[in-house]
Protein backbone atom coordinates (compact mmCIF):
# COMPACT_ATOMS: atom_id res chain seq x y z
CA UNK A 1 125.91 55.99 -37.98
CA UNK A 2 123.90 52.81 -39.05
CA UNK A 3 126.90 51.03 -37.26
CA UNK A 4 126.37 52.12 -34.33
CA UNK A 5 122.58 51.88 -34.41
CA UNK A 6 123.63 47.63 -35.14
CA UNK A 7 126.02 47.38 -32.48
CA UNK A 8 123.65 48.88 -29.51
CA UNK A 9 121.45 45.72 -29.66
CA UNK A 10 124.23 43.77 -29.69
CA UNK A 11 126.16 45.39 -27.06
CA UNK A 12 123.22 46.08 -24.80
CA UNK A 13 122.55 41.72 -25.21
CA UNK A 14 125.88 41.24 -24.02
CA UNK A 15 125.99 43.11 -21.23
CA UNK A 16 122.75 42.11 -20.31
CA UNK A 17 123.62 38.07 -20.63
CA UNK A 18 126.85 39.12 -18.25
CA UNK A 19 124.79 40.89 -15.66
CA UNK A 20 122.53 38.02 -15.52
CA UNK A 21 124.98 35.01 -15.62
CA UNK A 22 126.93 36.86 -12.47
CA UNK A 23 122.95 36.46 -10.47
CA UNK A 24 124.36 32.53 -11.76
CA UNK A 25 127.45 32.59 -10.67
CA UNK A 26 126.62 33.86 -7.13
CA UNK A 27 123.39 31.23 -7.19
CA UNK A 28 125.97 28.53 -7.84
CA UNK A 29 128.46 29.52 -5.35
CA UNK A 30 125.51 29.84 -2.87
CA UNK A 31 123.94 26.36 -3.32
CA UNK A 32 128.02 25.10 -3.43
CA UNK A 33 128.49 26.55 0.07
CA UNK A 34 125.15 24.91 0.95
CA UNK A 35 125.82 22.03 -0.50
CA UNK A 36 129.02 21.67 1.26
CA UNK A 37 127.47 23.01 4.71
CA UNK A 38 125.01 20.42 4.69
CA UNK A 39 127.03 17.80 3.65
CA UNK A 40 129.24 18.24 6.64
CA UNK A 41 126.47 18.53 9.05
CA UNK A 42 125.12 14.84 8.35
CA UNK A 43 128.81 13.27 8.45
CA UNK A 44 128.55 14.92 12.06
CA UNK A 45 125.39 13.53 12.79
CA UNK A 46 126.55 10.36 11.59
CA UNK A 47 129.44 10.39 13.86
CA UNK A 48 127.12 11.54 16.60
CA UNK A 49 124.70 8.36 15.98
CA UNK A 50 127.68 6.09 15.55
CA UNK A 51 129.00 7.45 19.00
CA UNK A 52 125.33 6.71 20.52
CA UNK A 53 125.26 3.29 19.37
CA UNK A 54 128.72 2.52 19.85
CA UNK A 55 127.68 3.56 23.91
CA UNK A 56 124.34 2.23 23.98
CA UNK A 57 123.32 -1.63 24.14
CA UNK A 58 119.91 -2.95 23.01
CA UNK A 59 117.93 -5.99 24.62
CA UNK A 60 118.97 -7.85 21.90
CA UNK A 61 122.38 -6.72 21.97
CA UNK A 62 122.12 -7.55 25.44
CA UNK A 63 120.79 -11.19 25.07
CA UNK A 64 123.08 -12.15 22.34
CA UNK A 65 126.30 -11.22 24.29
CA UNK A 66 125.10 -13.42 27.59
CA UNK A 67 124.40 -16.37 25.11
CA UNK A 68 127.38 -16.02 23.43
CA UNK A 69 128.64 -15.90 27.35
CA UNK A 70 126.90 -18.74 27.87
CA UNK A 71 127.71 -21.34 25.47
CA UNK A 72 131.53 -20.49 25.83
CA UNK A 73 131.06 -21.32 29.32
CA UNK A 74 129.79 -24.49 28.23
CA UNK A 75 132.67 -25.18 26.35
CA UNK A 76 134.93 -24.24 28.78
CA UNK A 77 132.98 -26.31 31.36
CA UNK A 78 132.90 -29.63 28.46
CA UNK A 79 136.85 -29.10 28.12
CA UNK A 80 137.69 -29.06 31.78
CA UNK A 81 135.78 -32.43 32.12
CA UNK A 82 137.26 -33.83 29.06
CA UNK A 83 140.57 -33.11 30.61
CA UNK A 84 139.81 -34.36 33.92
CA UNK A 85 138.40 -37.91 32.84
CA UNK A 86 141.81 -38.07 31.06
CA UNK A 87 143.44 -37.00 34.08
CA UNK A 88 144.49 -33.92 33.61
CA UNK A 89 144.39 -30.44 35.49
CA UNK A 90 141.93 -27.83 34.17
């Protein structure tokens, strides 16, 4: 009988330990899911920003492309007269 009486505690702080480690378990597989969720939501926005940018063109954008426009006009422009004061066709 004095068994029995030892084991109780024992028993009940085993099953208690299990009940609460399953409130764990479910906590971790909730903050996973979350985890996971939210993780995928910014690699959308990402790809949603990248697709904005990709479309849209700042000022600077803007004014670096029609210099870049510019000065390989000027080369082409310095080649053709290279070529014509040697006689050539452009």
């Amino acid at each position: 009988m004095i068994r029995s009486f030892s084991r109780l505690p024992a028993l009940t702080a085993v099953l208690s330990a299990g009940l609460m480690l399953q409130g764990c378990l479910v906590g971790a597989a909730v903050g996973t899911t979350g985890a996971v969720i939210g993780g995928a939501a910014k690699a959308t926005g990402a790809v949603v920003g990248a697709g904005v940018d990709a479309v849209t063109t700042s000022d600077e954008e803007t004014r670096l492309r029609r210099e870049r426009e510019a000065r390989e006009e000027q080369r082409r422009q310095d080649r053709c007269e290279r070529r014509q004061r040697q006689g050539k066709r452009c």
